[in-house]
N, C-alpha and C. Protein backbone atom coordinates (compact mmCIF):
# COMPACT_ATOMS: atom_id res chain seq x y z
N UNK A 1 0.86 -1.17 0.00
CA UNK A 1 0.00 0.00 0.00
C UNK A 1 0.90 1.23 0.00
N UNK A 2 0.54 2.00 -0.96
CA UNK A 2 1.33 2.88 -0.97
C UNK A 2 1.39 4.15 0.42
N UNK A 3 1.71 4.95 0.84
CA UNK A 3 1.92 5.84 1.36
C UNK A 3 0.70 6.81 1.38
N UNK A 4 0.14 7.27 0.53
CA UNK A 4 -0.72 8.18 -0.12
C UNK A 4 -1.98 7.58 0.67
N UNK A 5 -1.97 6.23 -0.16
CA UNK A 5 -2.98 5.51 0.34
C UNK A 5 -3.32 5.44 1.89
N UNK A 6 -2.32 4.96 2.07
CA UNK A 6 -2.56 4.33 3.83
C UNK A 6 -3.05 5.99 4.53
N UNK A 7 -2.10 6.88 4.37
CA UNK A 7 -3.09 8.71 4.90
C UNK A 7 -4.31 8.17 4.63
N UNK A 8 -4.98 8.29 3.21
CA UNK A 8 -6.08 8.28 2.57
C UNK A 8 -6.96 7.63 4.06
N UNK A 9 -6.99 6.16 3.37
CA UNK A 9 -7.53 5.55 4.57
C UNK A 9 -7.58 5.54 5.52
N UNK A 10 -6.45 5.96 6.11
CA UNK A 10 -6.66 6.27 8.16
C UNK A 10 -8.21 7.44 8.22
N UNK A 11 -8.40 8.35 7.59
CA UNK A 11 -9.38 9.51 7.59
C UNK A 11 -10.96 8.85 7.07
N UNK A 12 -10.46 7.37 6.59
CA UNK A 12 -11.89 6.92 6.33
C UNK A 12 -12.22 5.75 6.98
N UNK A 13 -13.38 6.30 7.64
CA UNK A 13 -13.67 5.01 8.72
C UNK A 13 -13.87 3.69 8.19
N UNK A 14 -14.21 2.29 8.75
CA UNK A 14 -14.48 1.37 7.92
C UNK A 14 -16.15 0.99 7.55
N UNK A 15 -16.71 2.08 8.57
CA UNK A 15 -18.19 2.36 7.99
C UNK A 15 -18.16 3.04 6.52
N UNK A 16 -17.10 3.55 6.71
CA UNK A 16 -16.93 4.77 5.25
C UNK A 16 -18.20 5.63 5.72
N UNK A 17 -18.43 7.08 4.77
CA UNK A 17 -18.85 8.13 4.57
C UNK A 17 -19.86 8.44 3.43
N UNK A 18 -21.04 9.26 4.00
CA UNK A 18 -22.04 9.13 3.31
C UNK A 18 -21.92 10.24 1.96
N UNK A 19 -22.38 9.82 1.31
CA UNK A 19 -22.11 11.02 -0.24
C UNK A 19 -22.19 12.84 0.63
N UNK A 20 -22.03 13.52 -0.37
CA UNK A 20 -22.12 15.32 -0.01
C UNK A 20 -23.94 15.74 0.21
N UNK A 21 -24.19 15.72 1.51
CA UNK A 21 -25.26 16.55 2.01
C UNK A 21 -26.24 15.05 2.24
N UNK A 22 -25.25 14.11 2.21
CA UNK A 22 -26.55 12.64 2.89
C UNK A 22 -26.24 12.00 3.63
N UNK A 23 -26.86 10.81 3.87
CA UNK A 23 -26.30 10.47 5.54
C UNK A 23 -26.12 9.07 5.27
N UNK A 24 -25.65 8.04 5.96
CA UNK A 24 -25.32 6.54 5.67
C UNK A 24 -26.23 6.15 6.25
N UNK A 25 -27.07 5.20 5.95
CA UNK A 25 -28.01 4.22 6.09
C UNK A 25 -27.40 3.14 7.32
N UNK A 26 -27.89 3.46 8.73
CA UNK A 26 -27.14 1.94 9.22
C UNK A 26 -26.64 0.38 8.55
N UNK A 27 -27.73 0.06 7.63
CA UNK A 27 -27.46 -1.21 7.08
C UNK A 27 -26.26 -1.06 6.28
N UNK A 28 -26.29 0.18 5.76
CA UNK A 28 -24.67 0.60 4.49
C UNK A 28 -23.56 0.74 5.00
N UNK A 29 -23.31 1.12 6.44
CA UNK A 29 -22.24 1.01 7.36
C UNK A 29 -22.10 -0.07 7.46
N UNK A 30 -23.18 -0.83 7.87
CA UNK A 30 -22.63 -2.25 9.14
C UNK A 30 -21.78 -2.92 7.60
N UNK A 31 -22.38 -3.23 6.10
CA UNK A 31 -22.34 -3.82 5.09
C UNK A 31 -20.77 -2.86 4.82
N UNK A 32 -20.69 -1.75 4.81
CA UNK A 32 -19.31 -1.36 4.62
C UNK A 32 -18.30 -1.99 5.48
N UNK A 33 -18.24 -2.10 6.92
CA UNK A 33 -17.47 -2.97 7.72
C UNK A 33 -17.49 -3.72 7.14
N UNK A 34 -18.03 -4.88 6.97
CA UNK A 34 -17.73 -5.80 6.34
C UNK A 34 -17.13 -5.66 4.84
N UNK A 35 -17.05 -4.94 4.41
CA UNK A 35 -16.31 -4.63 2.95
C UNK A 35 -15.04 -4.61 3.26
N UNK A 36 -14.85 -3.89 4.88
CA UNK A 36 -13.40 -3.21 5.09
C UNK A 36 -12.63 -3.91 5.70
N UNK A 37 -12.87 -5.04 5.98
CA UNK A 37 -12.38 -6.29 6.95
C UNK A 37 -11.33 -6.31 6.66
N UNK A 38 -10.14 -6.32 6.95
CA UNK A 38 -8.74 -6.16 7.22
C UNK A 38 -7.92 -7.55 7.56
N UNK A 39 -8.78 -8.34 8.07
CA UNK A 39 -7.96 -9.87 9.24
C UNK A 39 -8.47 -10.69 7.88
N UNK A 40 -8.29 -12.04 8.32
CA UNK A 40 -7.91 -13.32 7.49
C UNK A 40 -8.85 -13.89 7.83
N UNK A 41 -9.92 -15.27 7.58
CA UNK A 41 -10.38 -16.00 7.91
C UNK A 41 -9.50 -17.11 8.63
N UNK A 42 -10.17 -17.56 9.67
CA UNK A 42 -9.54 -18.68 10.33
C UNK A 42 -9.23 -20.04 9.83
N UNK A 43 -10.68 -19.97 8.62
CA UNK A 43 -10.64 -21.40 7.68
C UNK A 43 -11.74 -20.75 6.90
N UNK A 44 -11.01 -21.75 5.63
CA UNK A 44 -11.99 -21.17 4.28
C UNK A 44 -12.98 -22.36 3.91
N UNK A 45 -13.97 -22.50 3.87
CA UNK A 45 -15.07 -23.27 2.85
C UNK A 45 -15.06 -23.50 1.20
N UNK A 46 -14.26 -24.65 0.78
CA UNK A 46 -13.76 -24.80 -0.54
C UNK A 46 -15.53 -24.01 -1.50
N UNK A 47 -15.82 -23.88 -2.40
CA UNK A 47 -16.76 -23.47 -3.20
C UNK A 47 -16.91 -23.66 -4.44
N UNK A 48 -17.91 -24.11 -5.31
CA UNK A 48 -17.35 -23.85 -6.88
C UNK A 48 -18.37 -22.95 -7.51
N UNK A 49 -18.06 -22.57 -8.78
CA UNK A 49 -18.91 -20.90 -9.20
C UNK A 49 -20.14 -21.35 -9.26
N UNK A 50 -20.55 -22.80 -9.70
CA UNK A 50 -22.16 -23.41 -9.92
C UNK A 50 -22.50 -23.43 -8.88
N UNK A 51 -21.59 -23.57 -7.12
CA UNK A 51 -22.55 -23.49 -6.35
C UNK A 51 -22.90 -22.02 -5.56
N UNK A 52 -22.21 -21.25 -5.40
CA UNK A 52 -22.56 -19.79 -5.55
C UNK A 52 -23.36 -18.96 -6.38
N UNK A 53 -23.68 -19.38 -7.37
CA UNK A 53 -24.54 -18.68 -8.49
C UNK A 53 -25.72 -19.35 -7.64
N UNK A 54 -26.00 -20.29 -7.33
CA UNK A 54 -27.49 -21.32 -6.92
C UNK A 54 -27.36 -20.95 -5.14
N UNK A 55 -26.78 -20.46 -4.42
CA UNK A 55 -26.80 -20.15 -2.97
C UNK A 55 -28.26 -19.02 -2.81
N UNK A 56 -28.54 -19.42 -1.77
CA UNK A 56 -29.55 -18.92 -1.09
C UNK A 56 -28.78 -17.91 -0.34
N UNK A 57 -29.76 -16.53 -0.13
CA UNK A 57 -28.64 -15.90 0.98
C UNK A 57 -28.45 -16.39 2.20
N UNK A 58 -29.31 -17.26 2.36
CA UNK A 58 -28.69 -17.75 3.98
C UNK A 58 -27.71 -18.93 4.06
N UNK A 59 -26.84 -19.17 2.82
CA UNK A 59 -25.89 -20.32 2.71
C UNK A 59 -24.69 -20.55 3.50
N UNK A 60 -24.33 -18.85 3.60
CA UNK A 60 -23.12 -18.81 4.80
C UNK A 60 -23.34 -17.78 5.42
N UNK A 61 -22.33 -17.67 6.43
CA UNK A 61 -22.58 -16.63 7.10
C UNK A 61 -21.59 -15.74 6.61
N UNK A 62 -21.31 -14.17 7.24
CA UNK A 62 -20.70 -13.57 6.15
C UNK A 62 -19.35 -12.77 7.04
N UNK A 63 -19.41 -14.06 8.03
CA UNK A 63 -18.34 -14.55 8.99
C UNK A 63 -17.37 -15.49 8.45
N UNK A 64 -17.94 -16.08 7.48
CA UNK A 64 -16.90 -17.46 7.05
C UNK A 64 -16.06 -17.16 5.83
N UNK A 65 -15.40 -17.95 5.86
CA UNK A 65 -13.97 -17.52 4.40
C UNK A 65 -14.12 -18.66 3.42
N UNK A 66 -14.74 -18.04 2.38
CA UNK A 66 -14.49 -18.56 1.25
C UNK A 66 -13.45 -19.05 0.11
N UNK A 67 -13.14 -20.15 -0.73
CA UNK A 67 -12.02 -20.36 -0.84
C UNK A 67 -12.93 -20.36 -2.39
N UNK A 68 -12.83 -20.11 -3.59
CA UNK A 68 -13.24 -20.07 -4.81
C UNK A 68 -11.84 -20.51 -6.17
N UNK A 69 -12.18 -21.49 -6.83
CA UNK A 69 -11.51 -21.58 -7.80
C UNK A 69 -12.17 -21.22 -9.40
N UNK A 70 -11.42 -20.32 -10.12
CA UNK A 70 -11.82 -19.97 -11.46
C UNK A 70 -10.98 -19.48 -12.22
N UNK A 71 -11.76 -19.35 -13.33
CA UNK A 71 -10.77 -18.19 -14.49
C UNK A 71 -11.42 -17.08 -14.64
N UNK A 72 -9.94 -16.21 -14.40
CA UNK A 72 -10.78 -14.94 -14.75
C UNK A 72 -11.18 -14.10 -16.38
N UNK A 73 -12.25 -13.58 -16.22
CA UNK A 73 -12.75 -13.55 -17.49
C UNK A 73 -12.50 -11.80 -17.50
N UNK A 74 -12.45 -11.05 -16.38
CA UNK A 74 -11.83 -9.35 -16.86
C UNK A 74 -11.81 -8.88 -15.28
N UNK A 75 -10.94 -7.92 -15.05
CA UNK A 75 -11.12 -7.31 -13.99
C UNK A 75 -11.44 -5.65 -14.61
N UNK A 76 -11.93 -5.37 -13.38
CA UNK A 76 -12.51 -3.68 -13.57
C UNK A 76 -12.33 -2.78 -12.20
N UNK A 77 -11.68 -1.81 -12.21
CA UNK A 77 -11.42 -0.32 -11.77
C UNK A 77 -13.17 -0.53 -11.04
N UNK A 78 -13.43 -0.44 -9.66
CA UNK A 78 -15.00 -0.18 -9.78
C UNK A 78 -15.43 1.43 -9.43
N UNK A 79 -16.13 1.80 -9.11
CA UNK A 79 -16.69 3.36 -9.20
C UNK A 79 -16.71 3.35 -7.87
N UNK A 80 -16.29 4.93 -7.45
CA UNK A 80 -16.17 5.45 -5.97
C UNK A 80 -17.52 4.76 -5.19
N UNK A 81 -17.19 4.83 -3.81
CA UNK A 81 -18.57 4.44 -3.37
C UNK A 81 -18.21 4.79 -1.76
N UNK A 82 -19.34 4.74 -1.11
CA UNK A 82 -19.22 5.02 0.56
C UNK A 82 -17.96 4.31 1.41
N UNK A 83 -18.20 2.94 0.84
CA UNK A 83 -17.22 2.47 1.95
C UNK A 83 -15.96 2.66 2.06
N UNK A 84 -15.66 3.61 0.73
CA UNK A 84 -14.23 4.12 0.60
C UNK A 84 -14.14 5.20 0.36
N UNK A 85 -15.44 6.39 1.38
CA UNK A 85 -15.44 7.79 1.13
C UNK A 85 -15.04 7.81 -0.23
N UNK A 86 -15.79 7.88 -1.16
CA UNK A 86 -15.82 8.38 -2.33
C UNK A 86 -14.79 8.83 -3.07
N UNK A 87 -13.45 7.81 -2.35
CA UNK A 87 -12.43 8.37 -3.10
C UNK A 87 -11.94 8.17 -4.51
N UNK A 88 -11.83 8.99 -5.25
CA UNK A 88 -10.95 8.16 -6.94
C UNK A 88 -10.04 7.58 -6.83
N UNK A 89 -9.13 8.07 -5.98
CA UNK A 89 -7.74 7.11 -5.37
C UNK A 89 -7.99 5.68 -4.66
N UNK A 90 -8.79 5.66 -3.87
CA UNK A 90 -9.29 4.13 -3.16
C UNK A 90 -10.17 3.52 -3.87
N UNK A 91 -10.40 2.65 -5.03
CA UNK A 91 -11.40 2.57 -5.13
C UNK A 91 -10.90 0.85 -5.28
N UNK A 92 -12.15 -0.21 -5.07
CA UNK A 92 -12.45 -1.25 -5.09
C UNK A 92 -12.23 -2.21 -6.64
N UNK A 93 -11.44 -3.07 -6.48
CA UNK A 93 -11.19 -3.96 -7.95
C UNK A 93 -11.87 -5.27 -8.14
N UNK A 94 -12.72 -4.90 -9.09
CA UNK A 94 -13.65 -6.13 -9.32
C UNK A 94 -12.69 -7.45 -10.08
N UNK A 95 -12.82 -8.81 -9.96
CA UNK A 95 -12.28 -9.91 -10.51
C UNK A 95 -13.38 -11.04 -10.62
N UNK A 96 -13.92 -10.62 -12.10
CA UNK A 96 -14.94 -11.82 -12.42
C UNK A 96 -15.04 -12.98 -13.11
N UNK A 97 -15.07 -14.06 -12.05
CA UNK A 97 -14.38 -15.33 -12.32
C UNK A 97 -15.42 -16.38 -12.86
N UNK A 98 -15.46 -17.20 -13.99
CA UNK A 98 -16.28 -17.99 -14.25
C UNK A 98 -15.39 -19.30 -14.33
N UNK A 99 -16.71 -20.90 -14.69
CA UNK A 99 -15.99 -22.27 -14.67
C UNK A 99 -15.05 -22.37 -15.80
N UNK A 100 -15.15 -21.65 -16.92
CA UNK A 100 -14.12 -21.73 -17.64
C UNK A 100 -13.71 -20.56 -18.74
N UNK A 101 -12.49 -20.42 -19.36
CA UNK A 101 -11.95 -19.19 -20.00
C UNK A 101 -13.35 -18.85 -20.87
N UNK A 102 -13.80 -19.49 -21.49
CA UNK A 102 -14.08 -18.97 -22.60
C UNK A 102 -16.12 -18.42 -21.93
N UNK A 103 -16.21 -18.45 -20.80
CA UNK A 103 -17.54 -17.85 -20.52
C UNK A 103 -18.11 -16.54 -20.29
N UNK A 104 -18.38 -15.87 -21.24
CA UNK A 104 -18.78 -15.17 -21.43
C UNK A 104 -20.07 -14.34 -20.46
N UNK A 105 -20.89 -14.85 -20.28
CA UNK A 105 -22.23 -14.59 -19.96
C UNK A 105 -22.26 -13.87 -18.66
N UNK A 106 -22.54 -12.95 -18.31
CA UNK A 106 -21.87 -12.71 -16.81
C UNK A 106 -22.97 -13.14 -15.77
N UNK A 107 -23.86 -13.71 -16.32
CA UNK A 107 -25.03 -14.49 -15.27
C UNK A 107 -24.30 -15.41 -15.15
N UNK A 108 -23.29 -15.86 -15.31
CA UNK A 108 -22.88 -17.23 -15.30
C UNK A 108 -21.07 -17.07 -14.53
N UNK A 109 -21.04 -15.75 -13.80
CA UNK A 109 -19.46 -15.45 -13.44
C UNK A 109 -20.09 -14.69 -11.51
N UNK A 110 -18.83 -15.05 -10.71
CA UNK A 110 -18.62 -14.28 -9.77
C UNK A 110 -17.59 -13.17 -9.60
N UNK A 111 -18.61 -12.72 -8.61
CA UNK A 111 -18.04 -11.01 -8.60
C UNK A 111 -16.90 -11.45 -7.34
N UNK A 112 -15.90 -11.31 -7.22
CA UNK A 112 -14.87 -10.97 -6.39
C UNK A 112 -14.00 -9.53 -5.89
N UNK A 113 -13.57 -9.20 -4.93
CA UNK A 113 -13.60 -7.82 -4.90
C UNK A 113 -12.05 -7.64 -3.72
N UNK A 114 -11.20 -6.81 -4.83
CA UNK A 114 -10.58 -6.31 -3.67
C UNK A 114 -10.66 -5.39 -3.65
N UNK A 115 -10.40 -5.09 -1.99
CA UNK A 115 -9.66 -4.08 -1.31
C UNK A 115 -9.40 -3.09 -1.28
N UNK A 116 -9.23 -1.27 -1.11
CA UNK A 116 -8.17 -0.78 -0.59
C UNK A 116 -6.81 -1.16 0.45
N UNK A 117 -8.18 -1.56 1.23
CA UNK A 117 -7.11 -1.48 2.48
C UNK A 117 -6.94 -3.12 2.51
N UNK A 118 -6.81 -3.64 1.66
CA UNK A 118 -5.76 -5.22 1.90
C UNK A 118 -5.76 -5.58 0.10
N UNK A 119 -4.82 -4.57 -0.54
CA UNK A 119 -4.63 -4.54 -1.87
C UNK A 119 -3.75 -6.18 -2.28
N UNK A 120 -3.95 -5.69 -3.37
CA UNK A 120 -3.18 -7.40 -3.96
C UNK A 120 -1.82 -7.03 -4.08
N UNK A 121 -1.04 -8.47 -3.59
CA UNK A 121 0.54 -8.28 -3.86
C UNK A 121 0.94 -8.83 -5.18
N UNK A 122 1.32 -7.63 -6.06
CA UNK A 122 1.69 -7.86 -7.13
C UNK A 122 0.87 -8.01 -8.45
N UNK A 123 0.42 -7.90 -9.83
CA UNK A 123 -0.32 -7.34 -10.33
C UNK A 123 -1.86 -7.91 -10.48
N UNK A 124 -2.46 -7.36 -11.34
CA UNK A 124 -3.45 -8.21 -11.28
C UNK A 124 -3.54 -8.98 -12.40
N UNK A 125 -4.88 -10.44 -11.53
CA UNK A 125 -4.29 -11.30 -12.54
C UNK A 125 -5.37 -11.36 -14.14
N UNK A 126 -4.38 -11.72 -15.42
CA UNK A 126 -5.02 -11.59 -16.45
C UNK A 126 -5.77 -11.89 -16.99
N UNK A 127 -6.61 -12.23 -17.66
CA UNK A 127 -8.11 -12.93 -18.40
C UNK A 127 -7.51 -14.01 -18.96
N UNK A 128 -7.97 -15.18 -18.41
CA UNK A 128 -7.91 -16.69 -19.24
C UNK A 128 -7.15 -17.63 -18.02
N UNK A 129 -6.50 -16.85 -16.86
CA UNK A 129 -5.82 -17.18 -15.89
C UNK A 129 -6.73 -17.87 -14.91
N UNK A 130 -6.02 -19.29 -14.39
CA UNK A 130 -6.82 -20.12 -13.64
C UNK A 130 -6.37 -19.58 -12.32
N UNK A 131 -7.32 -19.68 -11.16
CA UNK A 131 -6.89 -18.72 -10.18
C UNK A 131 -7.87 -19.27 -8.89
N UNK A 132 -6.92 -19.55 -7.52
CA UNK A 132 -7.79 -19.60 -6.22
C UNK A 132 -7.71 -18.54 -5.66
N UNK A 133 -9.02 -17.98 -5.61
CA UNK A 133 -9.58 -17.12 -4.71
C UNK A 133 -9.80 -17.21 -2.88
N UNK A 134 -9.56 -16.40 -2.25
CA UNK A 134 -9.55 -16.92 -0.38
C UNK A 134 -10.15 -15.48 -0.32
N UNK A 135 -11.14 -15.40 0.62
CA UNK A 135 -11.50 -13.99 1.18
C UNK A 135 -12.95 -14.35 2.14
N UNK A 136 -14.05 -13.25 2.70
CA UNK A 136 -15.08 -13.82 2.90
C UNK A 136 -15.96 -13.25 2.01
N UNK A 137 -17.00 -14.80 2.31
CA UNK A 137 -17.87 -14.23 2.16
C UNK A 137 -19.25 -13.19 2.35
N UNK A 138 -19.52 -12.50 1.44
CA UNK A 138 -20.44 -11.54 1.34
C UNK A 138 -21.44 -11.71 0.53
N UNK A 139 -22.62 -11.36 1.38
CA UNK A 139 -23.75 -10.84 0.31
C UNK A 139 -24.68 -9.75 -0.16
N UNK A 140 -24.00 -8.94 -1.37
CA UNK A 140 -23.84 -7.61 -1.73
C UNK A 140 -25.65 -7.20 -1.69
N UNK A 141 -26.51 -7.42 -0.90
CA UNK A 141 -27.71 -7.49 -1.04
C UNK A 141 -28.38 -6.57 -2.36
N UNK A 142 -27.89 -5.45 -2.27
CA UNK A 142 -27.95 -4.12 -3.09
C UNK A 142 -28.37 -4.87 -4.41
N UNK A 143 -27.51 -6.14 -4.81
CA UNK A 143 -27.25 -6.24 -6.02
C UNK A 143 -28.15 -7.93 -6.53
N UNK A 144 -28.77 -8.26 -5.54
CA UNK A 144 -29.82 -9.21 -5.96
C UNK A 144 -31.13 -8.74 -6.74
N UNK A 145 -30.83 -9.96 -7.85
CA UNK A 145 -31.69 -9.77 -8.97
C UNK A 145 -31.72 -8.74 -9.71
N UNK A 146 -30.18 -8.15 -10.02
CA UNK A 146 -29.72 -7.37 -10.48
C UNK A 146 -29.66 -7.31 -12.12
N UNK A 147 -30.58 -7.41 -13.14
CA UNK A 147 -30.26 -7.80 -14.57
C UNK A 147 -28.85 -7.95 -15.08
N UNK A 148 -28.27 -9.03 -15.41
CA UNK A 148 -27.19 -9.41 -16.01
C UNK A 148 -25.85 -9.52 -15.19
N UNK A 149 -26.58 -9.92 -13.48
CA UNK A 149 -25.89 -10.54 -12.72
C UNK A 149 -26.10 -12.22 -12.37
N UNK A 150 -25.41 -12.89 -11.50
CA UNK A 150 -26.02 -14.36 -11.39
C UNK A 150 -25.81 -14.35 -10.33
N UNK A 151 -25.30 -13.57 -9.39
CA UNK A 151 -25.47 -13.62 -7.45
C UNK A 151 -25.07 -12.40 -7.33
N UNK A 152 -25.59 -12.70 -5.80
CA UNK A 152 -25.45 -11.26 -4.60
C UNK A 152 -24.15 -11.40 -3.75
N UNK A 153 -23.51 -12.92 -4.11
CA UNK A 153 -22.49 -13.75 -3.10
C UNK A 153 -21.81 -13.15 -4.16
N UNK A 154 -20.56 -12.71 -3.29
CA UNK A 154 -19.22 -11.89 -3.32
C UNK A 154 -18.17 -12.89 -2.53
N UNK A 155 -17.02 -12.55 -2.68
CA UNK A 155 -16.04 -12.94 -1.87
C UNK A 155 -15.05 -11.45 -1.76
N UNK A 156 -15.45 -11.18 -1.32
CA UNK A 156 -15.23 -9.37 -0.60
C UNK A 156 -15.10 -9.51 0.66
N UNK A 157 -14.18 -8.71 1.43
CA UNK A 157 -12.59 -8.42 0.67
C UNK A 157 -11.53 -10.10 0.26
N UNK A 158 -11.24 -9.83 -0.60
CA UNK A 158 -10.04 -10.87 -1.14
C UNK A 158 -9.00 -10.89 -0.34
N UNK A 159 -8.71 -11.95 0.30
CA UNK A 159 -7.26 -11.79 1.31
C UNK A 159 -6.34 -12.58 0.70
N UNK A 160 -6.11 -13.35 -0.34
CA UNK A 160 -5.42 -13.40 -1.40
C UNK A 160 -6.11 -14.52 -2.41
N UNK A 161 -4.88 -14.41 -3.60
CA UNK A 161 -5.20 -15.00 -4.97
C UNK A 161 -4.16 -15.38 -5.66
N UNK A 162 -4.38 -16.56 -5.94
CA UNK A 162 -3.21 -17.24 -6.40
C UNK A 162 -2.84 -17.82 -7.90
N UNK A 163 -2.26 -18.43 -8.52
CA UNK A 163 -2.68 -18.55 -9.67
C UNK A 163 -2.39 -20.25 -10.03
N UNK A 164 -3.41 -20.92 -10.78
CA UNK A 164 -2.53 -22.52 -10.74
C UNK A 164 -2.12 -22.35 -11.85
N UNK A 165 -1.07 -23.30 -11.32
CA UNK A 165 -0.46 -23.46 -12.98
C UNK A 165 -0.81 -25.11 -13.40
């Protein structure tokens, strides 16, 4: 983490901060903590993308650490948002992983998410790359039944990612 960064973040709580002239929704705090989780899971719950796409939200708790294997099909820069005071500098990296390179469909991929504040060591990884995922799980409620999504289950924040060879 760079320098810049780590200032950045000390000034933003892990509730994060509500947009200019609004206020944070308790549920958007407590759900930001959990975005901002910092520690490791104690033990991860192996997973595969067919059974996360089909999870109920009450499948885990959003206490437990998920362990996900896939390929990634693109990562994306995501757009400022509360839990990272609205910064352009902090912002959250999407990694959407499906059962195999060539899947397209994004009803058919998980959303994975890192960090500011527990960034990835070393770059990110490329499209077609087979890859275990470790982080917890989350469920982005906001985003159920979202057109041209296939879950609300996240593995947010990512506490690392590896690549098989």
């Amino acid at each position: 983490m760079t320098l810049f960064l780590a200032l950045l973040l000390a000034f933003c709580p892990p509730e994060g901060k509500p947009g200019p002239g609004g206020t944070l929704a308790p549920s958007e705090a407590a759900a930001n903590r959990l975005k901002n989780r910092t520690g490791v899971p104690t033990s991860f719950v192996p997973v595969s993308i067919p059974q996360m796409l089909v999870a109920s939200p009450e499948e885990w708790t959003q206490a437990q650490g998920g362990e996900l294997t896939g390929y990634v099909i693109r990562t994306k820069l995501a757009e400022t948002e509360s839990c990272n005071c609205w910064s352009p500098k902090a912002r959250d990296i999407h990694i959407y992983l499906a059962s195999g390179p060539e899947v397209t469909d994004s009803r058919r991929q998980v959303i994975c998410e890192v960090s500011p504040r527990t960034p990835l060591q070393g770059p990110r990884p490329r499209p077609g790359t087979k890859v275990v995922v470790r982080g917890y799980f989350f469920f982005d409620g906001h985003h159920a039944n979202e057109p041209g999504r296939g879950t609300a289950w996240e593995l947010h924040p990512i506490t690392s990612i590896t690549e098989v060879r």
